[in-house]
C-alpha atoms as a PDB file:
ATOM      1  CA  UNK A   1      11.199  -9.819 -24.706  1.00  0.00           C
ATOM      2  CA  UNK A   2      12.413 -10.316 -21.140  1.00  0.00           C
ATOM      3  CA  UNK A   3      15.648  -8.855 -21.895  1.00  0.00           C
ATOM      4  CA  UNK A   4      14.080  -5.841 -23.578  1.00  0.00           C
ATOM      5  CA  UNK A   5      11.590  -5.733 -20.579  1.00  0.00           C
ATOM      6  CA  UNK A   6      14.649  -6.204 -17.616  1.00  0.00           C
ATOM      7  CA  UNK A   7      16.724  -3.263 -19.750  1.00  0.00           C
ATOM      8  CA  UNK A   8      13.768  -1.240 -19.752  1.00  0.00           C
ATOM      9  CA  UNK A   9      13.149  -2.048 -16.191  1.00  0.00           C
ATOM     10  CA  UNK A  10      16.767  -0.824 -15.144  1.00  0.00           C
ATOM     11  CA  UNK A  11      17.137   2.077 -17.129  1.00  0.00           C
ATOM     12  CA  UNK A  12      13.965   3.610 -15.912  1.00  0.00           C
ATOM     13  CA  UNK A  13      14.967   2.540 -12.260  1.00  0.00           C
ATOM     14  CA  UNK A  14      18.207   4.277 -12.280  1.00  0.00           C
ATOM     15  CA  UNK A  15      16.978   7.703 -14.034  1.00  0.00           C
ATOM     16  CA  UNK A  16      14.081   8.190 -11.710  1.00  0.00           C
ATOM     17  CA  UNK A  17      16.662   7.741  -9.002  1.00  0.00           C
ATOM     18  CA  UNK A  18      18.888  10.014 -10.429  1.00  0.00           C
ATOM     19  CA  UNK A  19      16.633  12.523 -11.954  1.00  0.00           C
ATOM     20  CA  UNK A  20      13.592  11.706 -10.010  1.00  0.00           C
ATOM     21  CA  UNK A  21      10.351  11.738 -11.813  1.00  0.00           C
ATOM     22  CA  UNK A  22       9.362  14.947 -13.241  1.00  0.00           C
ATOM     23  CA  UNK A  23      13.721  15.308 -14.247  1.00  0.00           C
ATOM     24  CA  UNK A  24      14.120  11.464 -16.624  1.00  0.00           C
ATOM     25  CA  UNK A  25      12.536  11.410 -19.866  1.00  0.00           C
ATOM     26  CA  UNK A  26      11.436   8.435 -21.745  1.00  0.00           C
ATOM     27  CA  UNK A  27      13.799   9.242 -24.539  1.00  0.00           C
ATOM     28  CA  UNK A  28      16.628   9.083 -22.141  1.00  0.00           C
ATOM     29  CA  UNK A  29      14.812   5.771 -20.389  1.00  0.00           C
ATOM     30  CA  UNK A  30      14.806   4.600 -24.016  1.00  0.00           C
ATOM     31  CA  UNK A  31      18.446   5.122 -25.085  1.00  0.00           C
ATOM     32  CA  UNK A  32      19.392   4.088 -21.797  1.00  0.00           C
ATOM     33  CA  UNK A  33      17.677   0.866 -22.146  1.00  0.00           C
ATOM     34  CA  UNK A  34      18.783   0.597 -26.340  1.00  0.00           C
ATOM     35  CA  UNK A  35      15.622  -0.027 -27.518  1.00  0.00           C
ATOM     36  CA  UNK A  36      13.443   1.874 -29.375  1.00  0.00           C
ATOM     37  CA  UNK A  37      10.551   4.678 -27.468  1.00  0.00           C
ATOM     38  CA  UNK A  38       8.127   2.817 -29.697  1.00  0.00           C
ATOM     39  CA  UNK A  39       9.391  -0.150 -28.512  1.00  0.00           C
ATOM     40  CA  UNK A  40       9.361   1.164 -24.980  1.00  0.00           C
ATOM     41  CA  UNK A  41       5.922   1.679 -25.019  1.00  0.00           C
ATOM     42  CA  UNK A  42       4.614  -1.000 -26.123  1.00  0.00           C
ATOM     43  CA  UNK A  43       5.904  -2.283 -22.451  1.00  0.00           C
ATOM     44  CA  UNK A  44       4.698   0.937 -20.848  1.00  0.00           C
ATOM     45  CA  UNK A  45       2.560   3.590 -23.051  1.00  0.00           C
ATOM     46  CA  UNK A  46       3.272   6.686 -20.465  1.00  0.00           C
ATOM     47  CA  UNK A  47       5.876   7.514 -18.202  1.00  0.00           C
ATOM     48  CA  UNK A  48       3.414   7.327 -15.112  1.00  0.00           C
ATOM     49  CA  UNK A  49       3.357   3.341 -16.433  1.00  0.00           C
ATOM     50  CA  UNK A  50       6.378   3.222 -16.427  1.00  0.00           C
ATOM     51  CA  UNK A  51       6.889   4.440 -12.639  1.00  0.00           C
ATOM     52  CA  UNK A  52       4.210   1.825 -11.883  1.00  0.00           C
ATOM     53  CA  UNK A  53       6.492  -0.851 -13.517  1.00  0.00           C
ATOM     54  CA  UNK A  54       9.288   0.074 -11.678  1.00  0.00           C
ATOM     55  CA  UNK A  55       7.382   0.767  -7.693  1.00  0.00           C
ATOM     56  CA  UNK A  56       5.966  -2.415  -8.234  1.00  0.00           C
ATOM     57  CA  UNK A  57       8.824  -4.628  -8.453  1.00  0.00           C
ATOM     58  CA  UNK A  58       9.786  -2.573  -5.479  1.00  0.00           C
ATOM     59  CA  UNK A  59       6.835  -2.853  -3.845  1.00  0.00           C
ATOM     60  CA  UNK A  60       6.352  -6.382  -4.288  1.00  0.00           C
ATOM     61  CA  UNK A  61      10.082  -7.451  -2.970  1.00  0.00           C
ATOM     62  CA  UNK A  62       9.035  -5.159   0.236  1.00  0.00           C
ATOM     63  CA  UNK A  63       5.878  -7.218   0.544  1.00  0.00           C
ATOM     64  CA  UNK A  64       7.928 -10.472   0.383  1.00  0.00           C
ATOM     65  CA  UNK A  65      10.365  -9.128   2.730  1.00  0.00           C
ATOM     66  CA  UNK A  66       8.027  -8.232   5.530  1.00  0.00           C
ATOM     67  CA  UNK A  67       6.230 -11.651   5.128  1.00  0.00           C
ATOM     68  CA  UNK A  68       9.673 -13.012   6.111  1.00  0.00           C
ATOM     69  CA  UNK A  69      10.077 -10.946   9.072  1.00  0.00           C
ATOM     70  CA  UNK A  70       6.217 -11.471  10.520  1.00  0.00           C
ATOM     71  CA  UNK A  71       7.420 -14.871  12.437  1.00  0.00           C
ATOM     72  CA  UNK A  72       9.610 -12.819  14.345  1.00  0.00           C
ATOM     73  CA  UNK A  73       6.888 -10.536  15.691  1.00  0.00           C
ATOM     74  CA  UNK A  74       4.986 -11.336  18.954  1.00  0.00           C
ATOM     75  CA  UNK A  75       1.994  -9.739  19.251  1.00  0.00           C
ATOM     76  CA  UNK A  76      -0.827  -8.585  15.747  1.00  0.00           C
ATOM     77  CA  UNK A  77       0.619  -5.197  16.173  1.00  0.00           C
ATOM     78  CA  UNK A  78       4.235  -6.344  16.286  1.00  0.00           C
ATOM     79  CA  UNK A  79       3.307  -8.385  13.519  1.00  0.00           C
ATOM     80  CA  UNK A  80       1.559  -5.777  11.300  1.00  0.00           C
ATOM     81  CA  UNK A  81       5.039  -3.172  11.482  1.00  0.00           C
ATOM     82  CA  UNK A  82       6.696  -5.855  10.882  1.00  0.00           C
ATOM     83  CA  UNK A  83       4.926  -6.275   7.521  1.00  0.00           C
ATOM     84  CA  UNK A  84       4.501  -2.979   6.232  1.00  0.00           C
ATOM     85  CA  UNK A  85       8.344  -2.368   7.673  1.00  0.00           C
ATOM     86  CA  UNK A  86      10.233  -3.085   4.834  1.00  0.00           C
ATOM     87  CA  UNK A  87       7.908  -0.727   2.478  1.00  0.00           C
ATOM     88  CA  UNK A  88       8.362   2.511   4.806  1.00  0.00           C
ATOM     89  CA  UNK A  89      11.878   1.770   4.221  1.00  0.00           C
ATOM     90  CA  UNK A  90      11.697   1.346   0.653  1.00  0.00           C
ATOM     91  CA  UNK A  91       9.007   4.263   0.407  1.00  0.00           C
ATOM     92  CA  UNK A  92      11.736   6.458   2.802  1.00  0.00           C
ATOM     93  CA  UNK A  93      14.888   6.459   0.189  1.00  0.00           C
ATOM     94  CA  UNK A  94      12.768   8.839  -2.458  1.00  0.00           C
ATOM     95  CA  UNK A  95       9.457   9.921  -0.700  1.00  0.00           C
ATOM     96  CA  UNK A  96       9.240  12.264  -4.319  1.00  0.00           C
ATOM     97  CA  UNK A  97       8.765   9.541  -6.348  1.00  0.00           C
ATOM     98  CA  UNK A  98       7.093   7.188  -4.241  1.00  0.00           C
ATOM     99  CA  UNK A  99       4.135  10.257  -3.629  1.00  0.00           C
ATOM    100  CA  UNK A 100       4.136   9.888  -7.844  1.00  0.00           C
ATOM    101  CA  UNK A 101       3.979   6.193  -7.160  1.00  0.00           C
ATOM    102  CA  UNK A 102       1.277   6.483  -5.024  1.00  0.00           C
ATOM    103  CA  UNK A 103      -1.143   8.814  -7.450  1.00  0.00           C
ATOM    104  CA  UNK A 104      -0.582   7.092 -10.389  1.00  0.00           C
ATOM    105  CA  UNK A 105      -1.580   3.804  -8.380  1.00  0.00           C
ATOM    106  CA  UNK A 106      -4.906   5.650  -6.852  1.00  0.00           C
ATOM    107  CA  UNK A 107      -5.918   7.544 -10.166  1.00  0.00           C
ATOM    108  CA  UNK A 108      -4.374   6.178 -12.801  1.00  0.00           C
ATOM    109  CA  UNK A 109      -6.100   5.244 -16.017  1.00  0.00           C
ATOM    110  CA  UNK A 110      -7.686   2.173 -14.923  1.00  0.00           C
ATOM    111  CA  UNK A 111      -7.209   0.094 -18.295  1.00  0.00           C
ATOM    112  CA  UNK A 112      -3.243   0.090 -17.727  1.00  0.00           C
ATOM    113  CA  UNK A 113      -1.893  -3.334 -16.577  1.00  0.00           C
ATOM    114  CA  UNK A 114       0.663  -1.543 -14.486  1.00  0.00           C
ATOM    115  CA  UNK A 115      -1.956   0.168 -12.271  1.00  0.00           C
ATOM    116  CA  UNK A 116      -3.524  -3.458 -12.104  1.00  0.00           C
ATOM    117  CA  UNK A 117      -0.215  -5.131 -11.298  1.00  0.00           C
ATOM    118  CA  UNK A 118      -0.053  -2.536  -8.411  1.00  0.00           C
ATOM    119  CA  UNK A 119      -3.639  -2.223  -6.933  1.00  0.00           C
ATOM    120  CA  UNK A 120      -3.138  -6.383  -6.552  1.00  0.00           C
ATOM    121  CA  UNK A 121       0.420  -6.046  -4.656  1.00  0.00           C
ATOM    122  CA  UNK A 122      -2.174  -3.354  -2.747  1.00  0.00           C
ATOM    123  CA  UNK A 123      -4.577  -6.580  -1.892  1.00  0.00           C
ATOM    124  CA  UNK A 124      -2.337  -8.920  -1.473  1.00  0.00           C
ATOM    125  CA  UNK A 125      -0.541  -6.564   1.419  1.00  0.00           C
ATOM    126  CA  UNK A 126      -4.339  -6.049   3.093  1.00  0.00           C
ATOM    127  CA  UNK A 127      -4.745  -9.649   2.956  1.00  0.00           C
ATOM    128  CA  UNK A 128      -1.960 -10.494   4.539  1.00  0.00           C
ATOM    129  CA  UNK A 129      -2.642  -7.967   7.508  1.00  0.00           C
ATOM    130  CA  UNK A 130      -6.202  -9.393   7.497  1.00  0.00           C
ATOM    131  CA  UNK A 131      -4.912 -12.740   8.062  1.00  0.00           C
ATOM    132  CA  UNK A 132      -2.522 -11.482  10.604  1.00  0.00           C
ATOM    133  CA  UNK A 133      -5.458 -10.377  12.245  1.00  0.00           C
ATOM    134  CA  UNK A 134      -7.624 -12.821  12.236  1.00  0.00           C
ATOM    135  CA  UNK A 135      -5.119 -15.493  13.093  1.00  0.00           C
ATOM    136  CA  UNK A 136      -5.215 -13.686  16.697  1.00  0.00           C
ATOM    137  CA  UNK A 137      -8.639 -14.935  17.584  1.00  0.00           C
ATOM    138  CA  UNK A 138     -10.549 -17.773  18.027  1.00  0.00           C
ATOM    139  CA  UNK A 139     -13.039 -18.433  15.292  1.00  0.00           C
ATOM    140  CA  UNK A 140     -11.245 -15.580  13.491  1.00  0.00           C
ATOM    141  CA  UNK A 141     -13.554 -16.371  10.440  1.00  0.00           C
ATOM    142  CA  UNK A 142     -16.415 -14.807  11.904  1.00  0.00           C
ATOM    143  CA  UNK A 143     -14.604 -11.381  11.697  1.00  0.00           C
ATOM    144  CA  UNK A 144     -13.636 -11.348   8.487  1.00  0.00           C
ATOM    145  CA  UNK A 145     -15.336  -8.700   7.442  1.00  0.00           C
ATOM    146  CA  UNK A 146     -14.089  -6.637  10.247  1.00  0.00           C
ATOM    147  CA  UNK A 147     -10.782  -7.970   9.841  1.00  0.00           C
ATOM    148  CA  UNK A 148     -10.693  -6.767   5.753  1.00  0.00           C
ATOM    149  CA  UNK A 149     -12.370  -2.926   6.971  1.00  0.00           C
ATOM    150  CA  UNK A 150      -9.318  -2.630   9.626  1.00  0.00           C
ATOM    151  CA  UNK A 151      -6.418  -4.226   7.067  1.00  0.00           C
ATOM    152  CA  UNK A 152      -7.724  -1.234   4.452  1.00  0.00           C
ATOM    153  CA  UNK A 153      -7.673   1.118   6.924  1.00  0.00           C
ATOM    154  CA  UNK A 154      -3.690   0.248   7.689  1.00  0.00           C
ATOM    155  CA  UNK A 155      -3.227   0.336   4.177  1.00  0.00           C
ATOM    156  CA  UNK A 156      -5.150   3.993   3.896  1.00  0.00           C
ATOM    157  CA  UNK A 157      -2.943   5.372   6.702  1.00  0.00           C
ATOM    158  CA  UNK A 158       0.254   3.662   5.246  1.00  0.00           C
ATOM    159  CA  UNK A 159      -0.528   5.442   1.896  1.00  0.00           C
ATOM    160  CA  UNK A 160      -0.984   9.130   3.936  1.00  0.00           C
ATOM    161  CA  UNK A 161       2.041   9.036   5.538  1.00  0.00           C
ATOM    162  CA  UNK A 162       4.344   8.048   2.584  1.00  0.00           C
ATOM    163  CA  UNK A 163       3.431  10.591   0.692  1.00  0.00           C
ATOM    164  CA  UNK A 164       3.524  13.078   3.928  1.00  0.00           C
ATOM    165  CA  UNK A 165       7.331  13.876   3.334  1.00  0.00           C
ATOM    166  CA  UNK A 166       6.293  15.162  -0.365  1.00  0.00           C
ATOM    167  CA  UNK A 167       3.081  16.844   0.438  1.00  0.00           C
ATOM    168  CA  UNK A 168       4.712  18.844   3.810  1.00  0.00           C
ATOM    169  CA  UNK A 169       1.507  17.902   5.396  1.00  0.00           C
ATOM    170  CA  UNK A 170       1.417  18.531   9.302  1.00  0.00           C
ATOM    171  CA  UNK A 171       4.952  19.456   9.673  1.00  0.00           C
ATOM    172  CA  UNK A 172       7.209  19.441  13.068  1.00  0.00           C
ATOM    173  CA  UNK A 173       5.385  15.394  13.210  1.00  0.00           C
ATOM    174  CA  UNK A 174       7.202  12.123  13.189  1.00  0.00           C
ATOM    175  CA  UNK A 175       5.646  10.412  10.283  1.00  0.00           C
ATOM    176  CA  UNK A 176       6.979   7.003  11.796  1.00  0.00           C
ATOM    177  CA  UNK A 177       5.408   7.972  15.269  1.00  0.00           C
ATOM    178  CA  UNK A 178       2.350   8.660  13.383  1.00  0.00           C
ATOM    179  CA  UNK A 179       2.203   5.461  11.819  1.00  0.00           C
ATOM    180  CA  UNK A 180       2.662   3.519  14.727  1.00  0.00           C
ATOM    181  CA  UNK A 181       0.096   4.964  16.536  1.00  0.00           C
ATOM    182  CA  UNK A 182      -2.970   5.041  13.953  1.00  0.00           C
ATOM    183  CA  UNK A 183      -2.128   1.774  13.547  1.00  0.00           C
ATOM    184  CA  UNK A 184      -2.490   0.148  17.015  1.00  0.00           C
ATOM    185  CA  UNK A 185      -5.600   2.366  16.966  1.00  0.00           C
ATOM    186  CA  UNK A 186      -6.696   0.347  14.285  1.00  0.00           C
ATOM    187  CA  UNK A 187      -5.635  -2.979  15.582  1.00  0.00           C
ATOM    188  CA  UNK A 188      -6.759  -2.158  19.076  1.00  0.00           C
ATOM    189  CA  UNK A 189     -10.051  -1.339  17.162  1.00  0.00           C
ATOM    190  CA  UNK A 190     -10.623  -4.546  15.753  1.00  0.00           C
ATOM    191  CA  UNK A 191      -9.652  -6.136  18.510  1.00  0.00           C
ATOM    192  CA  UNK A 192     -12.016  -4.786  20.710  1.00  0.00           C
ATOM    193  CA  UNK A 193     -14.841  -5.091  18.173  1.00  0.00           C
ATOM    194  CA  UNK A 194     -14.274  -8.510  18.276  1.00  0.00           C
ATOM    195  CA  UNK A 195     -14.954  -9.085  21.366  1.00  0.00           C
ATOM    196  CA  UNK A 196     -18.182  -7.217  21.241  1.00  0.00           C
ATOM    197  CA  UNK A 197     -19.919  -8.540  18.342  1.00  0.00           C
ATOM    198  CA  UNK A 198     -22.770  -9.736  19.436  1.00  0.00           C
ATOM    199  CA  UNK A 199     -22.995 -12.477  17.231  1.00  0.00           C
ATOM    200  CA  UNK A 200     -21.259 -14.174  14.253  1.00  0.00           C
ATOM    201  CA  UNK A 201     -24.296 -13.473  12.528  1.00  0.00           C
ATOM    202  CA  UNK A 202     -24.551  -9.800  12.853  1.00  0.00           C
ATOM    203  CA  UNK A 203     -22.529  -7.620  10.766  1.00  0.00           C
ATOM    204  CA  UNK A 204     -20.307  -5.936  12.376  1.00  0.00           C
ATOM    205  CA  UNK A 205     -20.901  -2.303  13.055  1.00  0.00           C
ATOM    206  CA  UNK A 206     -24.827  -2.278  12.343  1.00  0.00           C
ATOM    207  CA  UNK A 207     -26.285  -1.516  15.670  1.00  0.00           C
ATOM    208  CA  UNK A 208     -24.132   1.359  15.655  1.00  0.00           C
ATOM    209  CA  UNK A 209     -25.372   2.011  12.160  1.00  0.00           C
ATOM    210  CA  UNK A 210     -28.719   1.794  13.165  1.00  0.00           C
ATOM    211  CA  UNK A 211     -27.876   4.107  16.209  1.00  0.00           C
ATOM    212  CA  UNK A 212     -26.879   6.765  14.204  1.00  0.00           C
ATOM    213  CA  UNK A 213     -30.618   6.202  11.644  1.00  0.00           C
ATOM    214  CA  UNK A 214     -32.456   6.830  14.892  1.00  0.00           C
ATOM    215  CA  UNK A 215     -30.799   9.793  15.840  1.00  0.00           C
ATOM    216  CA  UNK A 216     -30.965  11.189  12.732  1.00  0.00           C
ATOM    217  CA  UNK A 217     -35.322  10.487  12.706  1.00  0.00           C
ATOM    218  CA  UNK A 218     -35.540  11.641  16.529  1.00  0.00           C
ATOM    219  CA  UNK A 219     -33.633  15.043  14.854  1.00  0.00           C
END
């Protein structure tokens, strides 16, 4: 079953490289691979799946790559590109397929164990910039709700500009300049927050919540 699963694995690889998506068939994944399509579904029922089951082996090596290269950062900004480095580079060599990548992650059907596989490799990567974050403060557990709001918001940004290339959205831009600066908006965000929570106790954000209920009764 491995072997079947590894051959499926590179087949499907190498003809969405060379084909791209919407061009590589699952019969031609399937002979590729020398196994059945029955058989090949039964390790990926569409060809979305199987997109998914490729990405995320990507996806997840990129992950494991930028944890390696966080100790090398100085500062939680430095850190955070450092992470999510390795996946803009991965995302960069077919942004076509990666924006495929990226919608069958988001809406996908959500019984498939692919989208699953991927949408944990999707917390595990905001957990990791959460803890990058938090590690930057004293008593960094009192933030960690603020700390998990700002780690999906890098992650929300991330997934905007990857797809960018595919989608032509706001073109003459630098999507890597982009990048970099929503996300020290982000971190620069949290950072500041933290320092003016009030208290521990308080969630974070809900006297400006509360700001914006009074404004709306006074209207």
């Amino acid at each position: 079953m491995l072997q079947k699963r590894s051959r499926i694995l590179a087949a499907a690889a190498a003809l969405f490289e060379e084909r791209g998506f919407d061009g590589a068939t699952t019969q031609e994944i399937s002979d590729r691979a020398d196994v059945a399509t029955g058989t090949l579904f039964r390790y990926a029922p569409t060809k979305g799946q199987l997109l998914l089951m490729v990405f995320n082996a990507e996806f997840r090596r990129a992950i494991e790559q930028g944890c390696r290269e966080v100790g090398s950062a100085a500062s939680p900004l430095a850190q955070v590109c450092a992470l999510i480095g390795p996946i803009v580079t991965a995302a960069s060599r077919n942004a076509p397929n990666m924006a495929f990548y990226q919608r069958e992650l988001l809406f996908g059907a959500p019984e498939h164990i692919h989208r699953a596989e991927g949408l944990s490799l999707v917390s595990n990567l905001e957990g990791h910039i959460a803890g990058i974050l938090l590690a930057s403060l004293q008593q960094g557990d009192a933030y960690q709700v603020a700390a998990d709001r700002a780690a999906r918001s890098v992650f929300a940004v991330l997934h905007l500009t990857l797809v960018q290339p595919a989608t032509g959205a706001h073109p003459g831009s630098d999507p890597g300049t982009d990048l970099y600066e929503q996300i020290a908006q982000i971190v620069q965000g949290f950072l500041a927050l933290s320092v003016a929570a009030p208290s521990a106790a308080e969630p974070l954000g809900a006297g400006t919540a509360q700001t914006i209920k009074n404004g709306r009764r006074q209207k």
